[in-house]
N, C-alpha and C. Protein backbone atom coordinates (compact mmCIF):
# COMPACT_ATOMS: atom_id res chain seq x y z
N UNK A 1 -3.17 11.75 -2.87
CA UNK A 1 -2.75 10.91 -1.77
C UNK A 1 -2.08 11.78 -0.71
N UNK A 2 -2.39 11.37 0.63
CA UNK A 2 -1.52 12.09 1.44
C UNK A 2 -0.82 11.08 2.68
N UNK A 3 0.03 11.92 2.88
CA UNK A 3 1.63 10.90 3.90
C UNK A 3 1.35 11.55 5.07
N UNK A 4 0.76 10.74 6.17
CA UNK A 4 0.81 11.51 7.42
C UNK A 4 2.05 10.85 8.73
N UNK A 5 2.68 12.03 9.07
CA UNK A 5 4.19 11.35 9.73
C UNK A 5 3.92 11.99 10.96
N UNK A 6 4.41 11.50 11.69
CA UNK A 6 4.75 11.81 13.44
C UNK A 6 4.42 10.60 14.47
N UNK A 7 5.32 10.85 15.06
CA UNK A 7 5.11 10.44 17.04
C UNK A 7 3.59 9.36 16.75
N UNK A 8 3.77 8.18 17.81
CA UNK A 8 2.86 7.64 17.73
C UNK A 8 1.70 8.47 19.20
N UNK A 9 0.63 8.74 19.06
CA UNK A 9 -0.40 9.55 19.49
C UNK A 9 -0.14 10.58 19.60
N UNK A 10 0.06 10.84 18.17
CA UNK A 10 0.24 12.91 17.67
C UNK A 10 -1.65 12.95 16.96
N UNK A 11 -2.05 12.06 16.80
CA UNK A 11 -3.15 12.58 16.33
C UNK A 11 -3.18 11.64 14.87
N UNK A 12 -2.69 11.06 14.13
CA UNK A 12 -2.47 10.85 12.73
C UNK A 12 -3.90 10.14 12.50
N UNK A 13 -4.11 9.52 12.75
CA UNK A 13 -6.12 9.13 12.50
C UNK A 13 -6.83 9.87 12.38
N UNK A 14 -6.97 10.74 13.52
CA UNK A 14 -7.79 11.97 13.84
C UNK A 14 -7.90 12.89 12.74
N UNK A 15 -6.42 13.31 12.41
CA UNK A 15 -6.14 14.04 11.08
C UNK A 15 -6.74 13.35 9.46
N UNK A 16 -6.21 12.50 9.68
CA UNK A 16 -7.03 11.78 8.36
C UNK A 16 -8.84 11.99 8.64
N UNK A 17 -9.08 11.41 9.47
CA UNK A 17 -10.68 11.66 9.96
C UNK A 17 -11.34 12.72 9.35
N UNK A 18 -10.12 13.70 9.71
CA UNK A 18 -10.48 15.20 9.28
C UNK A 18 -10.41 15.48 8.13
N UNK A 19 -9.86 15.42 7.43
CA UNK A 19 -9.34 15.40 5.92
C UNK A 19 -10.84 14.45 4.78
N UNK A 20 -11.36 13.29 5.72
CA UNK A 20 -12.40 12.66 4.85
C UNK A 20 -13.47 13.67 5.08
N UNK A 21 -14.14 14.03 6.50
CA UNK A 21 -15.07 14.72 6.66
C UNK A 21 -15.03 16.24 5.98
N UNK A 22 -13.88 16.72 5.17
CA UNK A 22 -14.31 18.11 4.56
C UNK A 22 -13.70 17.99 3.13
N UNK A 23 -13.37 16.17 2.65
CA UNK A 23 -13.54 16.23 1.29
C UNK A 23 -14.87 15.46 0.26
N UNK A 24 -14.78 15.80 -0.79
CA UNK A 24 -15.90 15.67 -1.67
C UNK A 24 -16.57 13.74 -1.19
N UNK A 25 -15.48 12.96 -0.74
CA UNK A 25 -15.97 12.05 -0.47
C UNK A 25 -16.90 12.10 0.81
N UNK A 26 -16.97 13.08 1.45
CA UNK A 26 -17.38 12.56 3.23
C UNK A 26 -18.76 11.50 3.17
N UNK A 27 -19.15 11.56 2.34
CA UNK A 27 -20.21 10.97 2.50
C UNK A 27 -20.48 9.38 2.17
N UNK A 28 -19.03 9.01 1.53
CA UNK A 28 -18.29 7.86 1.57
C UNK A 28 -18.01 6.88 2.32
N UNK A 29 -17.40 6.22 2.76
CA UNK A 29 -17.03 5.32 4.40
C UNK A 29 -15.27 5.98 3.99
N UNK A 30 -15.26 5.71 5.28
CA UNK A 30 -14.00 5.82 5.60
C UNK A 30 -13.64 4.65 6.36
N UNK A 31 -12.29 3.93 5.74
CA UNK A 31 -12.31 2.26 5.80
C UNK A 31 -10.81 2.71 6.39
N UNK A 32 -10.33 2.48 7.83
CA UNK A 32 -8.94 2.81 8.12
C UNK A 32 -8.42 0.77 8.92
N UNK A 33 -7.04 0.49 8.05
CA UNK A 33 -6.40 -0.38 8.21
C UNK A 33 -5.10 -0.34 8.97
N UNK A 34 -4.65 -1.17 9.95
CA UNK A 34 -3.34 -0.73 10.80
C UNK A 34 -2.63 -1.94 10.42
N UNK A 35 -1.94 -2.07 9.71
CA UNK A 35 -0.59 -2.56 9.25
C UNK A 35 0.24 -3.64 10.59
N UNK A 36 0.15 -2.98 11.18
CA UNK A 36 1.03 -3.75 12.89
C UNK A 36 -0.04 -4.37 13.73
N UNK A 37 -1.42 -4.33 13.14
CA UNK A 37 -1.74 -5.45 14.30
C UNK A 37 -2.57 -6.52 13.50
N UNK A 38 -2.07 -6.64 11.61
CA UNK A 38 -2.64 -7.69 11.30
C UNK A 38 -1.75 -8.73 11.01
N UNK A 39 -1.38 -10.06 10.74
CA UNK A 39 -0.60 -11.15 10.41
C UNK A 39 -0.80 -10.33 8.79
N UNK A 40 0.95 -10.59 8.74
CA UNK A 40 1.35 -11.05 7.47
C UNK A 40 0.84 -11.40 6.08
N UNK A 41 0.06 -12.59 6.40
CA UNK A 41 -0.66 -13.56 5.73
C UNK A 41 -1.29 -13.10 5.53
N UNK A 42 -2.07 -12.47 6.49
CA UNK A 42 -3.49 -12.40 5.98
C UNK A 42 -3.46 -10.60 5.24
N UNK A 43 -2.57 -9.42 5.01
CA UNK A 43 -2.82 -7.96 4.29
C UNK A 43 -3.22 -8.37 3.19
N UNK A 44 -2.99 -9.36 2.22
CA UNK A 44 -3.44 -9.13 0.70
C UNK A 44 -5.17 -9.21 0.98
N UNK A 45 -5.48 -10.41 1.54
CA UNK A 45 -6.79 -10.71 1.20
C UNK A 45 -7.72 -9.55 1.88
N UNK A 46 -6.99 -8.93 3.46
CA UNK A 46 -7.90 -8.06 3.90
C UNK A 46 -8.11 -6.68 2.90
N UNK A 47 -6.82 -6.40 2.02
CA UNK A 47 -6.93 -5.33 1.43
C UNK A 47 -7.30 -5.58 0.31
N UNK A 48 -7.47 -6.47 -0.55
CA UNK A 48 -8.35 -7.21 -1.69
C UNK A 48 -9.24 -7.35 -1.94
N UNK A 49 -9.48 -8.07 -0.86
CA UNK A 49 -10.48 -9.40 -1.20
C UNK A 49 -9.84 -10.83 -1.68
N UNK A 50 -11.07 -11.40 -1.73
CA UNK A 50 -10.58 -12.95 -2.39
C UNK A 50 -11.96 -13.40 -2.81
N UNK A 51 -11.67 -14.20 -3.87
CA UNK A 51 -12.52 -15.19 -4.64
C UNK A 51 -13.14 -16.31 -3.94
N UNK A 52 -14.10 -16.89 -4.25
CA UNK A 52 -14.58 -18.02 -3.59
C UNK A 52 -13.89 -18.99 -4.18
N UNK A 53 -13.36 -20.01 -2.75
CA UNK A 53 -12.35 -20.75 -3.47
C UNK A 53 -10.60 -20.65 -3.72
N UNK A 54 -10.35 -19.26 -3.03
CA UNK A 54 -9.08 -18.33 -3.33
C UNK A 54 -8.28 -19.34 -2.15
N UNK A 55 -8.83 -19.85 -1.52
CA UNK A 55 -7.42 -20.19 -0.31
C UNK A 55 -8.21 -21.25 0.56
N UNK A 56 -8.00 -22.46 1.18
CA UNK A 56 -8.90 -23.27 2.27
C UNK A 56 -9.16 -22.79 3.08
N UNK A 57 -10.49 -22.56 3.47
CA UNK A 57 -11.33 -21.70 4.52
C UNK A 57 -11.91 -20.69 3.61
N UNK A 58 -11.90 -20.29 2.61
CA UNK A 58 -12.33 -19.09 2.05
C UNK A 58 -13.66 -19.43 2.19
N UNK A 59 -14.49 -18.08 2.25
CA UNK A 59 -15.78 -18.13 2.47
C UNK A 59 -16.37 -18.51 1.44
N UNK A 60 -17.48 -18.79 1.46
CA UNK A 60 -18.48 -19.13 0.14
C UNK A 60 -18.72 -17.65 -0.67
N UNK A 61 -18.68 -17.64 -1.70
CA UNK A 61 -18.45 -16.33 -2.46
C UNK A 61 -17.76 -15.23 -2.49
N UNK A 62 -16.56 -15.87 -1.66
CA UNK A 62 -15.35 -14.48 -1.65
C UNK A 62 -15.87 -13.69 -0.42
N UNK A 63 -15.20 -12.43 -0.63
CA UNK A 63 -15.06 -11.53 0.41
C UNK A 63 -14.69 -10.62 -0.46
N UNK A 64 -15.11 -8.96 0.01
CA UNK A 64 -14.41 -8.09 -0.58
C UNK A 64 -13.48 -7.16 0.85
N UNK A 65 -12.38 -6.63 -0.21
CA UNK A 65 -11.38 -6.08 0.48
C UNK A 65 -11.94 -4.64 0.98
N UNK A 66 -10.47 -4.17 1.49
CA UNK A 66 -10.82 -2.38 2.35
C UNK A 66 -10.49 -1.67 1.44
N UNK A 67 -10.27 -1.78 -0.13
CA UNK A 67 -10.20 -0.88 -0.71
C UNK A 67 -11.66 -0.87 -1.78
N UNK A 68 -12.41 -2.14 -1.74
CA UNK A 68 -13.67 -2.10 -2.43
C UNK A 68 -14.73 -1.14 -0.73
N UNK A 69 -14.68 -1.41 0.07
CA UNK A 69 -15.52 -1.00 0.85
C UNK A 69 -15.09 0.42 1.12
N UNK A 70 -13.82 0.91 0.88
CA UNK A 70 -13.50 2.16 0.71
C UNK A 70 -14.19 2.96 -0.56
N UNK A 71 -14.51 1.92 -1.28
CA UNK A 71 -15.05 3.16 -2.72
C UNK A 71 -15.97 4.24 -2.42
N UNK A 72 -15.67 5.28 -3.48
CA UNK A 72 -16.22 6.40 -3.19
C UNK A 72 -16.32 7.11 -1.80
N UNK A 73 -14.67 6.98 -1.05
CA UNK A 73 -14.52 7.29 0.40
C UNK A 73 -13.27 7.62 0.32
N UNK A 74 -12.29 6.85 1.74
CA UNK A 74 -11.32 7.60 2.27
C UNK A 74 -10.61 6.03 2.45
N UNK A 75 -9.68 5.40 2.35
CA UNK A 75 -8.82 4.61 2.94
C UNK A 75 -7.72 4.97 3.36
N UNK A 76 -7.35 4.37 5.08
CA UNK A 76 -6.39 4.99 6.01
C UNK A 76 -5.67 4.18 6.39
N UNK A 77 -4.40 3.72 5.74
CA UNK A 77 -3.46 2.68 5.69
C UNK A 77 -2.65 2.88 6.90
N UNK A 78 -2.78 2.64 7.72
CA UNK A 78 -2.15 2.98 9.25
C UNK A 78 -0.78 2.49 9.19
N UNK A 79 0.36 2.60 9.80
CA UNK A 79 1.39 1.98 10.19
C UNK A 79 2.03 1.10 8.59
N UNK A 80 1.81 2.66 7.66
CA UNK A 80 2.48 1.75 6.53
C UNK A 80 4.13 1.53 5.86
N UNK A 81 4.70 1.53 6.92
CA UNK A 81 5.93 1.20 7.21
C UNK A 81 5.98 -0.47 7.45
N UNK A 82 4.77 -0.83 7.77
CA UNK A 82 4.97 -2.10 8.24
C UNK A 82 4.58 -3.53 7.16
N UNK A 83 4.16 -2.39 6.12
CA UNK A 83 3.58 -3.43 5.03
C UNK A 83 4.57 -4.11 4.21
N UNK A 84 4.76 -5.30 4.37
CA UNK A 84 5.88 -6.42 3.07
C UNK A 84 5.75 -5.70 2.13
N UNK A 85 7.18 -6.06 1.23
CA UNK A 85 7.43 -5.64 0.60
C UNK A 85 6.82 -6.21 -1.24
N UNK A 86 6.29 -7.26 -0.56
CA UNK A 86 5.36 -7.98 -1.91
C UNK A 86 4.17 -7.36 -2.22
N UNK A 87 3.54 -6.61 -0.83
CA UNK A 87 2.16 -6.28 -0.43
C UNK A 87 2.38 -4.95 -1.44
N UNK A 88 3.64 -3.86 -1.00
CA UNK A 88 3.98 -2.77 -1.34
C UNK A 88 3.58 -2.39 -3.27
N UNK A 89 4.15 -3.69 -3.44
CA UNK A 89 4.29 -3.43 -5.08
C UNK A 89 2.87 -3.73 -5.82
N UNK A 90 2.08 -4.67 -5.20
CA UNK A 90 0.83 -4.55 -5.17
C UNK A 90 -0.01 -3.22 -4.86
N UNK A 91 0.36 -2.77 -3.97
CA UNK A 91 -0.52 -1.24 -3.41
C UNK A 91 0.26 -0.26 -4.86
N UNK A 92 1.50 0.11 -4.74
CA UNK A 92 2.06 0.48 -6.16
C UNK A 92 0.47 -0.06 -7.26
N UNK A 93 0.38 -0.61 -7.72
CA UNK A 93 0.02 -0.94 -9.00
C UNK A 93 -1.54 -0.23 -8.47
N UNK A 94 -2.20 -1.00 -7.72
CA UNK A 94 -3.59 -0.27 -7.42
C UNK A 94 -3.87 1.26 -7.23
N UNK A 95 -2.45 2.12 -6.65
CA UNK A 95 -3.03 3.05 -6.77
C UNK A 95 -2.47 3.87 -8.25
N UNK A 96 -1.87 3.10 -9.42
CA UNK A 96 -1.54 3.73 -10.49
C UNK A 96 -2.52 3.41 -11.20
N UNK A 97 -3.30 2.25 -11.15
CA UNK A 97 -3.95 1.72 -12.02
C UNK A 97 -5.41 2.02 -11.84
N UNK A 98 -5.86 2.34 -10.44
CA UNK A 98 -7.15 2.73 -9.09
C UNK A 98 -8.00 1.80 -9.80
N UNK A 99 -7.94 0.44 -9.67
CA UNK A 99 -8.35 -1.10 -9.93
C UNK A 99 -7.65 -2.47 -9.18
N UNK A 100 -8.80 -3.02 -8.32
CA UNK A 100 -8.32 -4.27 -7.72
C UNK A 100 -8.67 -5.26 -7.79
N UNK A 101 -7.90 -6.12 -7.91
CA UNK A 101 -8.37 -7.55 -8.14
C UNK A 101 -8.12 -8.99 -6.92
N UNK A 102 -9.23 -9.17 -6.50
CA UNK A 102 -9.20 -9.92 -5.82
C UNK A 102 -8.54 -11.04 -5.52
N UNK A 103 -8.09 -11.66 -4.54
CA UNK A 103 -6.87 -12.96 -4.76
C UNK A 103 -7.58 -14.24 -4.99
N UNK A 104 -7.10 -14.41 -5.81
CA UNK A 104 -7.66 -15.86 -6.98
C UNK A 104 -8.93 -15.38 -7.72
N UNK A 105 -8.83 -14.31 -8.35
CA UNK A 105 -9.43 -13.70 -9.15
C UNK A 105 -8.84 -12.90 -10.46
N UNK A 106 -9.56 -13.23 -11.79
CA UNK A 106 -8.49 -12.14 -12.50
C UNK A 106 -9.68 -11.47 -12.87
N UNK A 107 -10.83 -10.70 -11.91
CA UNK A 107 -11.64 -9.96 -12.32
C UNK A 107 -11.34 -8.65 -11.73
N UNK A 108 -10.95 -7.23 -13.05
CA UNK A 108 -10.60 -6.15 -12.15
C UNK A 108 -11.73 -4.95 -11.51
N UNK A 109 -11.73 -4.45 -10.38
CA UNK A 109 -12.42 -3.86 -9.94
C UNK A 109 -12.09 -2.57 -9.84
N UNK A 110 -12.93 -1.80 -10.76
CA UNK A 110 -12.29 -0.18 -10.89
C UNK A 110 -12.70 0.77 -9.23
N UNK A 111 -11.90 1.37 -8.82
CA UNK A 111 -12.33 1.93 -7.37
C UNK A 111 -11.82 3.50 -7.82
N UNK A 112 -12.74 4.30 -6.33
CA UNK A 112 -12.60 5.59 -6.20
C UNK A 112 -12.20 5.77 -4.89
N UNK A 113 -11.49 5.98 -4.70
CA UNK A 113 -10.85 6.20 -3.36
C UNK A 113 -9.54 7.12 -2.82
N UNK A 114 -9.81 7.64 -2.11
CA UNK A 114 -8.79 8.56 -1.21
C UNK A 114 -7.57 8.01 -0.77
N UNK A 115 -6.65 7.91 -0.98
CA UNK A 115 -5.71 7.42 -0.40
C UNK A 115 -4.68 8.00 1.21
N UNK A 116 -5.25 7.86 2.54
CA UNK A 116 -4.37 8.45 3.33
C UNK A 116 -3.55 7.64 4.23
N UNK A 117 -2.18 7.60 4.27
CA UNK A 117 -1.11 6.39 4.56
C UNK A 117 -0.78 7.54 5.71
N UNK A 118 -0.34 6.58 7.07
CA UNK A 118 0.43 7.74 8.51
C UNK A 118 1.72 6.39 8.93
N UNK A 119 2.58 6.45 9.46
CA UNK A 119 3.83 6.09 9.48
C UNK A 119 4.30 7.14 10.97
N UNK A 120 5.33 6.24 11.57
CA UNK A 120 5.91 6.79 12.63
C UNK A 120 7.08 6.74 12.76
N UNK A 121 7.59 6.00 11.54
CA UNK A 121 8.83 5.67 10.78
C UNK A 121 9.95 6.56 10.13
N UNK A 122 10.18 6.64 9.72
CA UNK A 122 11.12 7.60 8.66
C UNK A 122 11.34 6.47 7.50
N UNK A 123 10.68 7.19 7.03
CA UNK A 123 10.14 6.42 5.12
C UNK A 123 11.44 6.48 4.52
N UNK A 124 12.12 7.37 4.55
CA UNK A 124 13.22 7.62 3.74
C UNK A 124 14.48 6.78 4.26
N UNK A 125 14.65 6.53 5.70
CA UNK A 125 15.64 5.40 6.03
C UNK A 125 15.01 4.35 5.42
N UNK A 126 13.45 3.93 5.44
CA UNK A 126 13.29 2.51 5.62
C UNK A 126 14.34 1.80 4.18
N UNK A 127 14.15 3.05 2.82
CA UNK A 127 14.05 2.92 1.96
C UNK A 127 15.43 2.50 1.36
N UNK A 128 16.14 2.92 2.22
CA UNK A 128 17.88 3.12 2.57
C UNK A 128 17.91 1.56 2.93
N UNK A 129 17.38 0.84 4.16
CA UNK A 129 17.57 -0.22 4.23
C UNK A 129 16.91 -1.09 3.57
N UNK A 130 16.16 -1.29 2.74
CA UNK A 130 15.42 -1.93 1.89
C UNK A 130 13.90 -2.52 2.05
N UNK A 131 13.94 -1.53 3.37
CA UNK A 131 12.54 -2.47 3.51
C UNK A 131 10.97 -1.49 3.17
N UNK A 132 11.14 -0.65 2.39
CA UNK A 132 10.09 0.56 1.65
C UNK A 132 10.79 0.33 0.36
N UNK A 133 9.68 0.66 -0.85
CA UNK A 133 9.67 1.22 -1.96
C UNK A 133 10.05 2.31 -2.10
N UNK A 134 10.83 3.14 -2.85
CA UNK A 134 10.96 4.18 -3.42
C UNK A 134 9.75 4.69 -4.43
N UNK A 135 9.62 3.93 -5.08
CA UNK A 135 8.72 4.45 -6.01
C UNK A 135 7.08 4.75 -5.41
N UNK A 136 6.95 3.64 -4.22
CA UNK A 136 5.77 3.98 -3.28
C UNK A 136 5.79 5.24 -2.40
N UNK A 137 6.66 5.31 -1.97
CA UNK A 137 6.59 6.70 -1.26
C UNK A 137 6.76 7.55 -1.78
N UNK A 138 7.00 8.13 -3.14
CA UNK A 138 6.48 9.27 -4.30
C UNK A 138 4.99 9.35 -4.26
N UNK A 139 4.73 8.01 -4.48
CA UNK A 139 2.70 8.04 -4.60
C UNK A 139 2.42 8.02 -4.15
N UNK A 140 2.68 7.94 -2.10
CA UNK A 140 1.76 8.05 -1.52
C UNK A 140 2.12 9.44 -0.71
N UNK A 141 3.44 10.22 -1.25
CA UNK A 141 4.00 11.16 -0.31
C UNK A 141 3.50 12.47 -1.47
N UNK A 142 2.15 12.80 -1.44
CA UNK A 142 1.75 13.90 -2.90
C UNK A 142 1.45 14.54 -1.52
N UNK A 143 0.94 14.99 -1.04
CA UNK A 143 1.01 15.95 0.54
C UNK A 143 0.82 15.21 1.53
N UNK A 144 2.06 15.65 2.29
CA UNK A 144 2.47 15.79 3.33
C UNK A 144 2.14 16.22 4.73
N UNK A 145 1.81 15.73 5.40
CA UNK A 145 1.66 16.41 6.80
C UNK A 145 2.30 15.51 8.04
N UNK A 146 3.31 16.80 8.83
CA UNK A 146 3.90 16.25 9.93
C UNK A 146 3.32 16.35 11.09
N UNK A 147 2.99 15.60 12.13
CA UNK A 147 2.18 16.05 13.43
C UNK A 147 3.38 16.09 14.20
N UNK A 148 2.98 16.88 15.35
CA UNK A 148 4.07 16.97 16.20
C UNK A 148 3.87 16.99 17.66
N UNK A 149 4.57 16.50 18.55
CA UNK A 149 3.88 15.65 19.76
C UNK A 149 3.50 16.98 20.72
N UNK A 150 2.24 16.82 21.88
CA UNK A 150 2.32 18.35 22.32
C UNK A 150 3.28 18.81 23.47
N UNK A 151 4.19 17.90 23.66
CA UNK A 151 5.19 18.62 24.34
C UNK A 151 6.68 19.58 23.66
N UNK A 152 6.29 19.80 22.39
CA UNK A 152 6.82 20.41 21.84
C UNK A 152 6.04 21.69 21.39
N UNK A 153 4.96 21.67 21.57
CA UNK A 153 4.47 22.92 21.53
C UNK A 153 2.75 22.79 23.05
N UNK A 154 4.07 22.76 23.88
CA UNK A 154 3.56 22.81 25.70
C UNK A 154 2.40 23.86 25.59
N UNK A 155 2.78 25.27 25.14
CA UNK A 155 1.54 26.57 25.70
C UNK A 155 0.53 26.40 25.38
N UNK A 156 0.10 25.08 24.73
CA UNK A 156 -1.00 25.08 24.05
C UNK A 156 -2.00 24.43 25.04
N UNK A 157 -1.11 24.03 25.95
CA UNK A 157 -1.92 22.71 27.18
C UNK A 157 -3.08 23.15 27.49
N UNK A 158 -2.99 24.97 28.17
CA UNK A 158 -3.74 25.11 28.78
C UNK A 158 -5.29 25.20 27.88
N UNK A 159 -4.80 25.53 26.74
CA UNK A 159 -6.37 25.72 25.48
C UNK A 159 -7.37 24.43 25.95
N UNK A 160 -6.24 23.60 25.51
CA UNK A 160 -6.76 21.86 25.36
C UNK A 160 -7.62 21.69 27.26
N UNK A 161 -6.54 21.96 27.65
CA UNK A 161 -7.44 21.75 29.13
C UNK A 161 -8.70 22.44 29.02
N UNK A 162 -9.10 23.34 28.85
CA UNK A 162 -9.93 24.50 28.63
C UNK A 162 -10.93 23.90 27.71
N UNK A 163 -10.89 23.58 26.58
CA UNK A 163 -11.45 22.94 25.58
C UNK A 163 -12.38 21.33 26.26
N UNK A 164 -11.77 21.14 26.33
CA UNK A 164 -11.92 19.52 27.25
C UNK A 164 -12.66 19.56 28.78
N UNK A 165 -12.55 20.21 29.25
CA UNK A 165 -13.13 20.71 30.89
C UNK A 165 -14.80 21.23 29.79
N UNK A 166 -15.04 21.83 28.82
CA UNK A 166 -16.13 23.09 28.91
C UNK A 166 -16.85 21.56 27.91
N UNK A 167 -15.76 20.73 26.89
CA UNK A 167 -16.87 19.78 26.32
C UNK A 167 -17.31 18.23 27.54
N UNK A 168 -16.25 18.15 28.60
CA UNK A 168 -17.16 17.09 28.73
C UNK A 168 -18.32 17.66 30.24
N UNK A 169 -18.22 18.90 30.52
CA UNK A 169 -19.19 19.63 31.05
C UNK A 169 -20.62 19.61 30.24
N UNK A 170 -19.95 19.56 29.19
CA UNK A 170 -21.29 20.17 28.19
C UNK A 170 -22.16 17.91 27.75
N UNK A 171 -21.32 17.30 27.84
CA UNK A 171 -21.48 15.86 27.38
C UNK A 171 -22.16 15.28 28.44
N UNK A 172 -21.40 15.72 29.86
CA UNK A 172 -21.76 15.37 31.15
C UNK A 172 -22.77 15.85 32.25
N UNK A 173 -23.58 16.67 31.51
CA UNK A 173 -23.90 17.96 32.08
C UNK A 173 -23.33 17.91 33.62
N UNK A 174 -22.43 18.48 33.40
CA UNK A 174 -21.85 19.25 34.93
C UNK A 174 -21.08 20.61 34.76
N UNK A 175 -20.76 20.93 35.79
CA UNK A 175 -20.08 22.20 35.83
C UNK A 175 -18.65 22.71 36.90
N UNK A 176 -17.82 21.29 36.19
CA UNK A 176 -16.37 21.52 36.57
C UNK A 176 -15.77 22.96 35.71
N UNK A 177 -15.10 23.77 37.15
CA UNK A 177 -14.66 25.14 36.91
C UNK A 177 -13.27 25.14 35.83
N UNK A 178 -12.61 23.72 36.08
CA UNK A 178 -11.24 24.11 35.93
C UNK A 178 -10.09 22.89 36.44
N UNK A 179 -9.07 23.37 36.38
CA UNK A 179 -8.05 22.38 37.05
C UNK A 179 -7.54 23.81 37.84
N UNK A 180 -6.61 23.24 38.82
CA UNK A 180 -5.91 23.80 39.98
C UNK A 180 -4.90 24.63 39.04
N UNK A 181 -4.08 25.51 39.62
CA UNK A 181 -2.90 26.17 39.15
C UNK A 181 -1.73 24.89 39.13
N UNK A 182 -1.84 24.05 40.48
CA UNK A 182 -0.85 22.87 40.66
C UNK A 182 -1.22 21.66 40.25
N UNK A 183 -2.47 21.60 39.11
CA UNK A 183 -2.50 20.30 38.16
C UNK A 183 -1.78 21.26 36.56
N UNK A 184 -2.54 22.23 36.47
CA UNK A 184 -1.63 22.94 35.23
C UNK A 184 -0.23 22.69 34.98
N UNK A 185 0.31 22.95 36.44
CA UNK A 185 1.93 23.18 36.68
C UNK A 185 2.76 21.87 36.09
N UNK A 186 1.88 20.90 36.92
CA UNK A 186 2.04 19.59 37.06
C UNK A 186 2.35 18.74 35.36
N UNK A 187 1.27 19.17 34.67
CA UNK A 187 1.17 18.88 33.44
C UNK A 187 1.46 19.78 32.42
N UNK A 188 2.25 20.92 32.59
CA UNK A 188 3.31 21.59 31.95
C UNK A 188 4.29 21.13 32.18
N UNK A 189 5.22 20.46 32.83
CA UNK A 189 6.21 19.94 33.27
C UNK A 189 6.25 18.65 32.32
N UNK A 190 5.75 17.84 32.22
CA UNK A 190 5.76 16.49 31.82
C UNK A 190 6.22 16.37 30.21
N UNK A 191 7.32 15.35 29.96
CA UNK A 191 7.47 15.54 28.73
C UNK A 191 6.38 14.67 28.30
């Protein structure tokens, strides 16, 4: 499992992205979930599944969750600071047990899957105030990676400019030279 931490648009997707495409799964799906822009209500069943019959409105024959469509892949628990704390102890058990069972189901479903969780949080306060597991962030904190925003490491701007000017030349076919000395300047400056 790996804990990806930093700044919100340090990259933390991207990085996971990266991490599926040069492990044994790539050839897997990579199933990524964001925590903060789903209701409440609805994380168990999206990360489950559910039974036909599991809840009014349920579809005719269930649904399966993002950790069955993750099998034999990568799942990318986005913004998992934001997950209840009922949800938590559930994710606890699935990834000790790497078997899920659908809601209103007691049929278990053995899975293979990657586990990569990113947070913008500080896991270790949440945990202080009660709203993280302790015992979850052991299992999902087995490596670590911190991103770090690029105005903390500025000299790098000009690569990225450089990099970015020659690919969307190459996407666009055109043949922009460059930026000015006083767009460089401009955007070295900026926190």
């Amino acid at each position: 499992n790996v804990l990806i931490c930093g700044e919100s648009g340090t990259g933390k997707e991207l990085i996971a992205q990266s991490i599926h495409n040069a492990s044994y799964g790539k050839d897997g799906p990579f199933v990524a979930i964001n925590y903060s822009a789903l209701p409440k209500e609805l994380i168990g069943s999206e990360l489950f599944g559910y039974a036909e019959g599991a809840f009014t409105g349920a579809k005719k024959g269930g649904n399966i969750g993002k950790f069955e469509q993750a099998n034999h892949g990568t799942i990318f628990l986005d913004e998992i600071a934001e997950m209840p704390l009922d949800m938590q102890s559930i994710l606890l058990r699935v990834i000790e047990e790497r078997v899920v069972t659908r809601l209103g189901s007691n049929q278990v479903q053995p899975i293979d899957v990657r586990i990569i969780a990113a947070t913008n949080r500080d896991l270790q306060k949440c945990i202080i105030e009660g709203t993280f597991r302790m015992d979850l962030y052991y299992r999902l904190n087995v490596i670590r990676i911190d991103t770090v925003a690029l105005r903390n490491h500025i000299d790098d701007l000009p690569l990225l400019l450089d990099f970015y000017v020659k690919s969307m030349n190459q996407m666009l076919d055109k043949n922009i030279q460059g930026f000015s000395k006083q767009a460089v300047d401009c955007l070295m400056k900026y926190s």
